[in-house]
Protein backbone atom coordinates (compact mmCIF):
# COMPACT_ATOMS: atom_id res chain seq x y z
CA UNK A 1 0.00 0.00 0.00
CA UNK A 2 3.17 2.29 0.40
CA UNK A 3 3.25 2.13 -2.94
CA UNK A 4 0.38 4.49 -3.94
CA UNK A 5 2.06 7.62 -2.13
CA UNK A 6 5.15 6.31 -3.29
CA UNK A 7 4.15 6.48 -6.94
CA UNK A 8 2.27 9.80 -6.52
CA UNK A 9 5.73 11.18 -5.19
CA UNK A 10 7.50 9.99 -7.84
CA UNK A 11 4.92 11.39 -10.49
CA UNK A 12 5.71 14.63 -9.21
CA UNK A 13 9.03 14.37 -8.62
CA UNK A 14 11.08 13.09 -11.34
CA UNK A 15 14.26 13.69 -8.87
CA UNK A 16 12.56 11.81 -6.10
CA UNK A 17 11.63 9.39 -8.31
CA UNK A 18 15.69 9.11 -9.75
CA UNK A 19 16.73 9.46 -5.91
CA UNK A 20 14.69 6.03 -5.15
CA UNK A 21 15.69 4.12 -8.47
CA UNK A 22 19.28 4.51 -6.69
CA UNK A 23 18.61 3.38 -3.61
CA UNK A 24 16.66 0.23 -4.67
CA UNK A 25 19.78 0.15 -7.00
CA UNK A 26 22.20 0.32 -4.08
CA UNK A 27 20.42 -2.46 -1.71
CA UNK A 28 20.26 -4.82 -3.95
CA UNK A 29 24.20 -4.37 -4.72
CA UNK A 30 24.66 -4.52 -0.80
CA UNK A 31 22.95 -7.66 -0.74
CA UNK A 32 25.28 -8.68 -3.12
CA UNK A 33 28.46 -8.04 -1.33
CA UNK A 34 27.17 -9.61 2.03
CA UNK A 35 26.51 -12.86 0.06
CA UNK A 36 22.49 -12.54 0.92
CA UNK A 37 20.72 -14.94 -2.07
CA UNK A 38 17.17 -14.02 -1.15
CA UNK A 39 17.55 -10.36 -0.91
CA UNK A 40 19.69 -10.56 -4.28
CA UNK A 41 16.28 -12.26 -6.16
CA UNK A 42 13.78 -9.83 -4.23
CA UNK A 43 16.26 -7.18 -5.46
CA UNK A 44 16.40 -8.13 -9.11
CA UNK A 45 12.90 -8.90 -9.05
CA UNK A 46 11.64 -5.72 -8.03
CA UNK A 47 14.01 -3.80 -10.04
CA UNK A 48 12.27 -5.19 -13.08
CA UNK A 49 9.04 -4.61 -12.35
CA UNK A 50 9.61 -1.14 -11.38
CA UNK A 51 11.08 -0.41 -14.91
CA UNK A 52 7.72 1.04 -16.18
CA UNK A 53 7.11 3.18 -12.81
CA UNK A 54 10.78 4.75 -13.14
CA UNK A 55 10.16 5.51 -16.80
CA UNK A 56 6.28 6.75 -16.21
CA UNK A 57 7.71 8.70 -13.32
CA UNK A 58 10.48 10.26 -15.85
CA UNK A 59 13.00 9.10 -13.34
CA UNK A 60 16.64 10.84 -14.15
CA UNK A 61 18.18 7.14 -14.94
CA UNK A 62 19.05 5.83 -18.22
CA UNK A 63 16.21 4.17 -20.64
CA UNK A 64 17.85 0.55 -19.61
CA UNK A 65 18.59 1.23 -15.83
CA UNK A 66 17.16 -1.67 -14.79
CA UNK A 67 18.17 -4.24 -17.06
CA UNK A 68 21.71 -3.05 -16.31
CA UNK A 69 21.12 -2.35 -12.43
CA UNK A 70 19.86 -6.49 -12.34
CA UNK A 71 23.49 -7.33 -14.29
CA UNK A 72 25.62 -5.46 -11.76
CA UNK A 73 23.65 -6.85 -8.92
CA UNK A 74 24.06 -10.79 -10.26
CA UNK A 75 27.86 -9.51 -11.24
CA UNK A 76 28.73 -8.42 -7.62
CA UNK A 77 26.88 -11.73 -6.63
CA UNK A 78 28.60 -14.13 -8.79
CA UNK A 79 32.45 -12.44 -7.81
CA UNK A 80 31.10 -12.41 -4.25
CA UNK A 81 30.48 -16.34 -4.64
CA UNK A 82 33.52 -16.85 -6.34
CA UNK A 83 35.87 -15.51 -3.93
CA UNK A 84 33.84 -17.45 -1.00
CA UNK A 85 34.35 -20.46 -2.80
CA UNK A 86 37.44 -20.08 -4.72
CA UNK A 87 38.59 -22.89 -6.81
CA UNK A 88 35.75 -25.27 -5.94
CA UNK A 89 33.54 -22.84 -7.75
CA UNK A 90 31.92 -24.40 -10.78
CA UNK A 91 29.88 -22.85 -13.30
CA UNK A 92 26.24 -23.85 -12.95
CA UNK A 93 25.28 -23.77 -16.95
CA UNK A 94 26.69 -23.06 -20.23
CA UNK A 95 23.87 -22.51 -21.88
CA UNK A 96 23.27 -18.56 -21.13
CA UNK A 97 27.90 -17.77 -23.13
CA UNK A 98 26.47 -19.88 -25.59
CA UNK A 99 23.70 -17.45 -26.36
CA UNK A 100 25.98 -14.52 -25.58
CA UNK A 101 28.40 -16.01 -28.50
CA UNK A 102 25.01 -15.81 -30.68
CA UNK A 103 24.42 -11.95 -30.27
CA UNK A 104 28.59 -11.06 -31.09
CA UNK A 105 28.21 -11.35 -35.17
CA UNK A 106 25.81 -8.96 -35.63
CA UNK A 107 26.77 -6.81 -32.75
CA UNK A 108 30.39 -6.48 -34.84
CA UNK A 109 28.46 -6.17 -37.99
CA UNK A 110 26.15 -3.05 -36.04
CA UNK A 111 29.73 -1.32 -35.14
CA UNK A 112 31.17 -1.85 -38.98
CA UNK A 113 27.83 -0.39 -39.92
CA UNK A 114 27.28 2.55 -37.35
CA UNK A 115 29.06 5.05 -36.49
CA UNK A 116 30.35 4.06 -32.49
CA UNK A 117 27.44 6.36 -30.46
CA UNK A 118 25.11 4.95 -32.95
CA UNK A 119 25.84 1.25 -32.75
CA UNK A 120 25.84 2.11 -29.13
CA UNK A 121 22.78 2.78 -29.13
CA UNK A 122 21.37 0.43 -31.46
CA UNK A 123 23.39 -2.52 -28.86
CA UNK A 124 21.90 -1.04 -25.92
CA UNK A 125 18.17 -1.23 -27.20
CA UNK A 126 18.22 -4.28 -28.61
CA UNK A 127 20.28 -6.79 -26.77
CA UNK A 128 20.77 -4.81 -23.04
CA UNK A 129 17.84 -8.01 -22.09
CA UNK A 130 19.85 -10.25 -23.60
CA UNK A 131 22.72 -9.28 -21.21
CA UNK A 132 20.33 -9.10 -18.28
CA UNK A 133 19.09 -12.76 -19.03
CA UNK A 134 22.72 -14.18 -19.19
CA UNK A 135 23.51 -12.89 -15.85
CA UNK A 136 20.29 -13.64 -14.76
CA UNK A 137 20.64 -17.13 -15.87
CA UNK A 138 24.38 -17.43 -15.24
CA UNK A 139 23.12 -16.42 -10.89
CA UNK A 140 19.88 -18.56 -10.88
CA UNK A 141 20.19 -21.67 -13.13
CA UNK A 142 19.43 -25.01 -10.53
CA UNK A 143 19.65 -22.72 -8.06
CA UNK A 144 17.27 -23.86 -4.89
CA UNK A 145 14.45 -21.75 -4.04
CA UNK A 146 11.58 -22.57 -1.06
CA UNK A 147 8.66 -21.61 -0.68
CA UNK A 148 8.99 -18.53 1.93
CA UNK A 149 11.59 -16.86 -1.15
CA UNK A 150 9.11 -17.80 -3.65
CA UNK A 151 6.34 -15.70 -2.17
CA UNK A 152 7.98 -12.83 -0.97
CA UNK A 153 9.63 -12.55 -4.22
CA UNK A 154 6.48 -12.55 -5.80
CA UNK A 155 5.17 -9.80 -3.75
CA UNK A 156 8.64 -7.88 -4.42
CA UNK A 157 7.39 -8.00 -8.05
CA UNK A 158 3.57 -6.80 -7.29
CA UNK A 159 4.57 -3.87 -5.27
CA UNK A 160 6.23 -1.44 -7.92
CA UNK A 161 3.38 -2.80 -10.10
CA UNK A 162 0.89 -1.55 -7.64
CA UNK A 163 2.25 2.03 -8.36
CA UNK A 164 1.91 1.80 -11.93
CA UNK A 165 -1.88 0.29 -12.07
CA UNK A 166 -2.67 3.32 -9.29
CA UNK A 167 -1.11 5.93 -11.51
CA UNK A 168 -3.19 4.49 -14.80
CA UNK A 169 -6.25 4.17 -12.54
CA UNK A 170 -5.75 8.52 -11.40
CA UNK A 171 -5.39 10.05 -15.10
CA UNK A 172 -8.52 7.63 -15.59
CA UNK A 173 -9.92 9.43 -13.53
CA UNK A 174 -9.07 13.06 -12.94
CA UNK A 175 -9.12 12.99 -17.31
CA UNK A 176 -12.98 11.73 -17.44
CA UNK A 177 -13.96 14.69 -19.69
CA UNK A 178 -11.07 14.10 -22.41
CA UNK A 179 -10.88 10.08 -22.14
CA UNK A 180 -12.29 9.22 -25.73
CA UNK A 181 -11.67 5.48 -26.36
CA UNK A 182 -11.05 4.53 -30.03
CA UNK A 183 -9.99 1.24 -31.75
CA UNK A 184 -6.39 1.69 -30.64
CA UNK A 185 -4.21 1.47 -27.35
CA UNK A 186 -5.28 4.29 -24.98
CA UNK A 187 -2.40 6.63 -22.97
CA UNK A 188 -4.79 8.43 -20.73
CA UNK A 189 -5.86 4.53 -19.05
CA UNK A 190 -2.22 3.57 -19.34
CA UNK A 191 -1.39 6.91 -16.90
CA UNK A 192 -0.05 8.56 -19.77
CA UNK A 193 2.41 6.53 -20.72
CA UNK A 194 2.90 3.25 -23.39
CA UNK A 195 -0.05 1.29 -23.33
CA UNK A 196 1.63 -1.90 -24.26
CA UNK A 197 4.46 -1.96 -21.68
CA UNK A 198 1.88 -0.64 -18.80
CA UNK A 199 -0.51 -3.50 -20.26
CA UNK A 200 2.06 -6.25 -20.12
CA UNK A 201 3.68 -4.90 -16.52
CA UNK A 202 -0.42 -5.37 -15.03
CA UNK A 203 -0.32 -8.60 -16.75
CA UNK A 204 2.54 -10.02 -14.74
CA UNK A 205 0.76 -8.39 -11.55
CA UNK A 206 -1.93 -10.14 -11.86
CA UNK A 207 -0.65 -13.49 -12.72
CA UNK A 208 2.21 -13.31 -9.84
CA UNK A 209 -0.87 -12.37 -7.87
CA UNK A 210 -2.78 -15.46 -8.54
CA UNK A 211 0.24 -17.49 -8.08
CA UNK A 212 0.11 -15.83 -4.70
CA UNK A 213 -3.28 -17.19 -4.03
CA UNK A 214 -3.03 -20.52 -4.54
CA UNK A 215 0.30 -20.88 -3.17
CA UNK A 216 -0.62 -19.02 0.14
CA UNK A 217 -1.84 -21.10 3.14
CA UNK A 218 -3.67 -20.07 6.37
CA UNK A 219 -3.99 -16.18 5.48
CA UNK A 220 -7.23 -15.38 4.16
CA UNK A 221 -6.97 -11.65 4.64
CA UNK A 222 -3.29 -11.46 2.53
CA UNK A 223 -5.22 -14.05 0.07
CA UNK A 224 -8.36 -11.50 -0.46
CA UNK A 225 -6.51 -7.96 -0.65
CA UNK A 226 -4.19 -9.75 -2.83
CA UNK A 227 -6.85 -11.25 -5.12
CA UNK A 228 -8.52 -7.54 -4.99
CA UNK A 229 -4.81 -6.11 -6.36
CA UNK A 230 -5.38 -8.57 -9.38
CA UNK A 231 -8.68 -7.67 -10.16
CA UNK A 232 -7.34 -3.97 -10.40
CA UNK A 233 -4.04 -4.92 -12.49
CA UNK A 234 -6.67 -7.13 -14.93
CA UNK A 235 -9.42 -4.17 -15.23
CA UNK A 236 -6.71 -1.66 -15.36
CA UNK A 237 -5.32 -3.66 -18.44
CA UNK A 238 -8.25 -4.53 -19.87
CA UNK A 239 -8.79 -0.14 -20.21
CA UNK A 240 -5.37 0.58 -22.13
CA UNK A 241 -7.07 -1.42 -24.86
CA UNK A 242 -3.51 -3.22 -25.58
CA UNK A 243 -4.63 -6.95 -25.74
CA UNK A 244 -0.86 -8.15 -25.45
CA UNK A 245 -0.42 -8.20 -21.78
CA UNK A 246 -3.59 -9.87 -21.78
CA UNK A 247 -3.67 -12.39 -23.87
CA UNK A 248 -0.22 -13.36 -22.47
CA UNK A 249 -1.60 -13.20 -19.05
CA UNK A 250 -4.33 -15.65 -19.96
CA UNK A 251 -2.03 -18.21 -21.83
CA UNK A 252 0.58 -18.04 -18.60
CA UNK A 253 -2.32 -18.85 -15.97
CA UNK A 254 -3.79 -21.33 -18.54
CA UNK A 255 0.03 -23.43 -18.09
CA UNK A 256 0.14 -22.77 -14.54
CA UNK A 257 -3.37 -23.80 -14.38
CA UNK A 258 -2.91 -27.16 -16.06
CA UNK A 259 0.37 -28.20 -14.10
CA UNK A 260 -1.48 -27.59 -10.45
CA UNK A 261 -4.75 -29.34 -11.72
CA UNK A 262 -3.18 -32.74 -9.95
CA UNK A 263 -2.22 -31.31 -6.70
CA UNK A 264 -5.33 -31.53 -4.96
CA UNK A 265 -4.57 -28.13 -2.42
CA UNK A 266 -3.79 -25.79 -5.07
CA UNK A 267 -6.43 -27.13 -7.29
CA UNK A 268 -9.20 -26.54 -4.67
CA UNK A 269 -7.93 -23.27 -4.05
CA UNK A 270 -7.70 -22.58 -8.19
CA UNK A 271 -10.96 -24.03 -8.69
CA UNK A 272 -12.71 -21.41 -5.93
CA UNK A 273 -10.30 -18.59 -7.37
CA UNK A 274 -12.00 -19.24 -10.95
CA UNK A 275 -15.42 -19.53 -9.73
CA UNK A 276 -14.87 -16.01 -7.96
CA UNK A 277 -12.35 -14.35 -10.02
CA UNK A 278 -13.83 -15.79 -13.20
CA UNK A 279 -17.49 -15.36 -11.96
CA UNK A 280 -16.96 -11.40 -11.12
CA UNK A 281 -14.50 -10.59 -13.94
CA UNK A 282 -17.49 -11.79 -16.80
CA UNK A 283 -20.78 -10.94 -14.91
CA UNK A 284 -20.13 -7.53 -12.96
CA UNK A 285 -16.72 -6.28 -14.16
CA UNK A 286 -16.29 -6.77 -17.91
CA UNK A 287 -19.65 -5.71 -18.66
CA UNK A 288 -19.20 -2.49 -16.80
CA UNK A 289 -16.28 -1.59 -18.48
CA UNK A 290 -17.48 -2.10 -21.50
CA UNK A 291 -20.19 0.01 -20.97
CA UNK A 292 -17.63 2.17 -19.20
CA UNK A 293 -16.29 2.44 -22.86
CA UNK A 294 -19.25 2.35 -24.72
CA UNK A 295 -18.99 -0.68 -26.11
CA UNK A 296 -15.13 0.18 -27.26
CA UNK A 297 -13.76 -2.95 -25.32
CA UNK A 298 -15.50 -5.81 -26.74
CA UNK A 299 -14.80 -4.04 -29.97
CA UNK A 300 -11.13 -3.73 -29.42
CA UNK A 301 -10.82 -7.03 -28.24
CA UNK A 302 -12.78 -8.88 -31.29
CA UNK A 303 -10.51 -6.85 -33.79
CA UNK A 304 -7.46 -9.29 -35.19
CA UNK A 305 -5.48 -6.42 -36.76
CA UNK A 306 -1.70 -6.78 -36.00
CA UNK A 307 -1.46 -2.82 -35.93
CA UNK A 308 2.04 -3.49 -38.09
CA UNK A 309 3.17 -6.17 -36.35
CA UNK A 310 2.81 -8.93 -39.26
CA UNK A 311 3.86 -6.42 -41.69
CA UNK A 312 6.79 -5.93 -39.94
CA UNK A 313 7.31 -9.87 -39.07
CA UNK A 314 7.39 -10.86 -42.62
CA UNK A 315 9.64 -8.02 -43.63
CA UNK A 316 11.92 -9.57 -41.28
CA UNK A 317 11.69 -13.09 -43.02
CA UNK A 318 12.29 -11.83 -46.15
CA UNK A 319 15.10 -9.58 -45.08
CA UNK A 320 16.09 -13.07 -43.05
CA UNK A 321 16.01 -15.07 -46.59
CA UNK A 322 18.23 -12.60 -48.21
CA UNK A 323 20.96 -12.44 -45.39
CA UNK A 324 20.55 -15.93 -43.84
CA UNK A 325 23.76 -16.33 -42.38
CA UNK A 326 24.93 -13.66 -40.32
CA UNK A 327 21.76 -11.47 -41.26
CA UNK A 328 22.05 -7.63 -41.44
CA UNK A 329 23.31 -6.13 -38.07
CA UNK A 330 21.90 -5.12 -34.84
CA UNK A 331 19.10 -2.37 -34.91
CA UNK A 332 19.30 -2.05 -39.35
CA UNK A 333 15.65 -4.20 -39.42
CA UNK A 334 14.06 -1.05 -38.90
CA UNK A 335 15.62 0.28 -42.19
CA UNK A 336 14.56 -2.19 -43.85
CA UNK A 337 10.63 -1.77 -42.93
CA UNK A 338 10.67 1.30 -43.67
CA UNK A 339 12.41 0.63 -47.18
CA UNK A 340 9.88 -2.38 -47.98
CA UNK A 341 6.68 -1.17 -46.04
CA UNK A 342 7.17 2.37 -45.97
CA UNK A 343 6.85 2.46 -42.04
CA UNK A 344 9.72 3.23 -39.89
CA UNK A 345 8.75 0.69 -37.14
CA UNK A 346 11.21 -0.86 -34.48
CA UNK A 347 10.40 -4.96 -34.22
CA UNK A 348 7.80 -6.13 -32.15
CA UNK A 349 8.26 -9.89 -32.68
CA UNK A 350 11.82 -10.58 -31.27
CA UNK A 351 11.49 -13.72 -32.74
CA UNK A 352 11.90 -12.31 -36.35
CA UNK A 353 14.06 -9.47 -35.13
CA UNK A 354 16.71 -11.81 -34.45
CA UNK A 355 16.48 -14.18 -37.53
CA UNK A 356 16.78 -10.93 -39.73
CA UNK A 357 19.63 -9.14 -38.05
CA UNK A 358 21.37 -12.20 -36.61
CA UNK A 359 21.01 -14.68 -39.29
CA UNK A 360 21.43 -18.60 -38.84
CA UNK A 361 22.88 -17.20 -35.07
CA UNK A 362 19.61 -15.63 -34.15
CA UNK A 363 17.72 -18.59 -34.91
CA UNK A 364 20.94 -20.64 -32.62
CA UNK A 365 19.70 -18.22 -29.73
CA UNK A 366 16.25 -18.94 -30.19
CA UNK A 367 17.35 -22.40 -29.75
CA UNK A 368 19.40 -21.94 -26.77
CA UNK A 369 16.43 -19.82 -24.97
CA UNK A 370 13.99 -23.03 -25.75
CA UNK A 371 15.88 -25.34 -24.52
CA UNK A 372 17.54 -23.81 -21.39
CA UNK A 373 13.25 -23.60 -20.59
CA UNK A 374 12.61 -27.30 -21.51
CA UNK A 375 15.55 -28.79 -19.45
CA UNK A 376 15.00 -26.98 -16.45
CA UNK A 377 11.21 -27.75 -16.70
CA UNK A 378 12.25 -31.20 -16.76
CA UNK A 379 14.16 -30.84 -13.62
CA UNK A 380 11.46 -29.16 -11.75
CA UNK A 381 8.94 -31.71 -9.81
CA UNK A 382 5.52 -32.10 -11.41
CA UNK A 383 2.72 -29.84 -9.43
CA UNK A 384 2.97 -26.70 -8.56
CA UNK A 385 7.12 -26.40 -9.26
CA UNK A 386 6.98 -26.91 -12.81
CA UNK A 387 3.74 -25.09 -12.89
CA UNK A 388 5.89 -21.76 -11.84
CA UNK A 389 7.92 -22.39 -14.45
CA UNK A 390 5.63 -22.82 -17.56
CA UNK A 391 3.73 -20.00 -16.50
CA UNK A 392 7.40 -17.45 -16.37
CA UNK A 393 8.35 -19.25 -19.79
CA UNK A 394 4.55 -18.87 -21.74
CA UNK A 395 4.21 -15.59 -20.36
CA UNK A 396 7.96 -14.79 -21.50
CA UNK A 397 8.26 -16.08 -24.65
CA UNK A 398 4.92 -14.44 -25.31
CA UNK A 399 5.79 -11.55 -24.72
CA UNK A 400 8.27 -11.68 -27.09
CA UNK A 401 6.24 -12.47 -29.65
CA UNK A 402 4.53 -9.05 -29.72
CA UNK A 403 6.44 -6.78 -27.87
CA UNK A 404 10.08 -7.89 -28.56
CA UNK A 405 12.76 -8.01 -25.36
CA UNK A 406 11.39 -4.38 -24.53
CA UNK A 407 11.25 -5.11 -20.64
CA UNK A 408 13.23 -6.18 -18.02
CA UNK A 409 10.52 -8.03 -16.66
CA UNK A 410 10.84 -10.73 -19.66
CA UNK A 411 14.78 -11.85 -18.70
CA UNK A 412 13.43 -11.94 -15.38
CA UNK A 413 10.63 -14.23 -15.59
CA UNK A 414 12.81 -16.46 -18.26
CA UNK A 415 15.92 -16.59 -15.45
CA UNK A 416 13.30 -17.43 -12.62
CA UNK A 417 12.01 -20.22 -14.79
CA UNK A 418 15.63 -21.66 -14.68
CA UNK A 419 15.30 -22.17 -10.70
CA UNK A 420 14.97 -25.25 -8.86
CA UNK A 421 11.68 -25.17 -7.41
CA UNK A 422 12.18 -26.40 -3.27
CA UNK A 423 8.18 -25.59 -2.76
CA UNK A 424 7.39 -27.76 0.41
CA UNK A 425 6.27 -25.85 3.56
CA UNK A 426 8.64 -23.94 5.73
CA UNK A 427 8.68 -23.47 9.12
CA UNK A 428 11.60 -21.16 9.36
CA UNK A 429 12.04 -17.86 10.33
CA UNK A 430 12.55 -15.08 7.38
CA UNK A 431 16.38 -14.97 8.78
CA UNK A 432 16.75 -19.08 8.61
CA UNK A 433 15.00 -19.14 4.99
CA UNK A 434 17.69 -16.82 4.08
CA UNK A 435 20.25 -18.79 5.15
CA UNK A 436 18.86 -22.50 4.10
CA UNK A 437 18.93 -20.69 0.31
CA UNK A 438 22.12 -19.39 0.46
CA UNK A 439 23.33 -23.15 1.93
CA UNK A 440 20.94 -25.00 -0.88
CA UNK A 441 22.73 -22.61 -3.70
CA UNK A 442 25.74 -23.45 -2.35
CA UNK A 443 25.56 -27.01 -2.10
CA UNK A 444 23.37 -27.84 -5.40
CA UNK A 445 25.10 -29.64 -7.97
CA UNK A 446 25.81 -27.54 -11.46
CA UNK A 447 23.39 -27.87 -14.48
């Protein structure tokens, strides 16, 4: 709840708003030098999810603060480990330098191309999640997690998201007489910022507060305001009229959905949470907003246009069929939509992006990503474990689909899908969790 004074503060602060993107900034790097696992994921976690609140908030930082905050967090954390360990140190996984030796072609090819500020930049936009998931991945791959982390990492990701969906839900308000919704994404509901990275930041909220839900026991009063915080993140995304962070939503608590369905505790609670949830959401809440929008929703919703996304996708193919082996560079896709379509339009399906400007090595990465997901799924126990982790990879790699590697939410919730999944209930205190993961990281054998 701190967070809805927080974010008004911020909103009209942008140096109060820069002042707290440090600090967050500099506790998770302390928790990094004292060796403290959990606080380093709660960190990371909520670094990522406040992306969208420091850049609604027009915090002083750079455009990819917190991708790059999360990599000199896990950096600290990994040297910290190292020198604790020293040569009995092993590396967990290989996997995330292979995909890192996948981006370096075209990155070369962007600086041969570019002038250096420009390929810079190009670099920076385009691959700065890239190096955020390798550290990521590098830090959390088979690394043991229980239950008491899982949660209150989870709620380290809802809070910043909290002070997003409150700012979206005040310029709904306070800009009644100008809100006009058409067929398109709408900035007013999205607090006056991008409706398609506010709509996919509520998305997460609300699935990581579901997950919350069923994976809570014995606090019904945490389970209901939390439950209410989802309904808001869900309604609240349903008005920005970008059906992205939606539709990934739905397909990421459709797998989580499926892998609890045996595990008779968390299906009874899922099966009351969809009779309540679902029950509200279609017969009180959806049809208000709708008629909230005058019948703009259901409209929006029922429309299949791509607004430019295919267009772009299959430019990317083609450009990918002419270049197919190291394709054209970092960032130069964008040239080539607007030489072929006419629009200057940055990618929106990273998938594509990466086949046209890294060739035979973007579709390597794509690879790698895919199966880094599938082996640590594997690993993961059946029930609610490898539930987690479908529902970080679907929503992930959805994401991607329409809205590139634009957050740092996405190389989040792809590295927390790497984890090893120690869900069975904990009777420690929040001191003694700390220290049984830090003990289980230690101890647990490399991937």
């Amino acid at each position: 709840m701190l967070h809805l004074p927080l974010a008004i503060g911020m909103e009209f602060s942008p140096w109060f708003s820069t002042v707290y993107a440090v600090l967050v900034l500099l506790f998770g790097l302390r928790a990094a030098l004292l060796g403290r696992v959990s606080q380093v994921i709660y960190a990371v976690a909520y670094i990522a999810a406040a992306e969208v609140l420091w850049r609604m908030t027009r915090a002083y930082v750079p455009w990819e603060y917190s991708k790059y905050a999360m990599a000199a967090i896990i950096f600290v954390a990994l040297v910290v480990e190292l020198s604790r360990r020293g040569e009995a140190h092993r590396l967990r996984s290989g996997w995330p330098l292979l995909l890192l030796v996948t981006l370096i072609p075209a990155s070369v090819m962007a600086v041969m191309y570019y002038n250096i500020a420009e390929a810079r930049d190009m670099i920076s936009f385009n691959l700065s999640g890239y190096v955020a998931l390798i550290a990521l991945s590098l830090y959390l791959w088979n690394r043991p997690v229980n239950r008491d982390t899982t949660v209150k990492t989870l709620l380290a990701l809802i809070a910043p998201i909290v002070g997003v969906t409150f700012l979206a839900i005040y310029y709904t308000i306070t800009d009644l007489d100008s809100l006009i919704f058409l067929g398109a994404a709408n900035w007013v509901t999205s607090g006056n910022y991008g409706p398609n990275q506010v709509s996919n930041t509520m998305g997460l909220g609300a699935l990581a507060g579901i997950i919350l839900f069923v994976m809570t026991p014995r606090a019904t009063g945490a389970r209901v305001f939390i439950l209410i915080l989802s309904f808001a993140m869900l309604a609240q995304g349903l008005l920005t009229f970008s059906r992205g962070g939606i539709y990934s939503f739905v397909l990421a608590l459709a797998a989580f959905s499926f892998h609890v369905a045996n595990t008779p505790r968390a299906r009874r609670r899922l099966l009351a949470l969809f009779v309540l949830f679902g029950g509200v959401l279609i017969i009180f809440v959806y049809p208000f907003l709708d008629n909230f929008t005058g019948g703009s929703l259901t409209e929006r919703f029922s429309d299949l246009d791509t607004t430019g996304r295919l267009g772009a996708a299959t430019t990317d193919m083609q450009v990918f069929s002419e270049n197919p082996i190291l394709g054209v560079g970092v960032g130069r896709s964008i040239e080539f939509h607007d030489t072929i379509r006419g629009i200057s339009l940055a990618a929106h399906t990273e998938y594509t992006r990466l086949l046209a400007e890294h060739g035979l090595f973007g579709l390597l990465a794509i690879i790698v990503m895919i199966l880094m997901l599938v082996q640590r799924y594997e690993a993961n126990r059946p029930g609610v474990g490898r539930g987690l982790t479908a529902a970080l990879a679907v929503w992930a790699m959805s994401i991607m689909a329409h809205s590139a590697l634009r957050l740092a939410t996405i190389p989040l919730a792809m590295a927390l899908a790497l984890v090893y999944w120690r869900l069975q209930a904990s009777t420690g205190s929040g001191a003694a969790e700390s220290a049984t993961v830090s003990t289980n990281a230690d101890s647990s054998s490399t991937g």
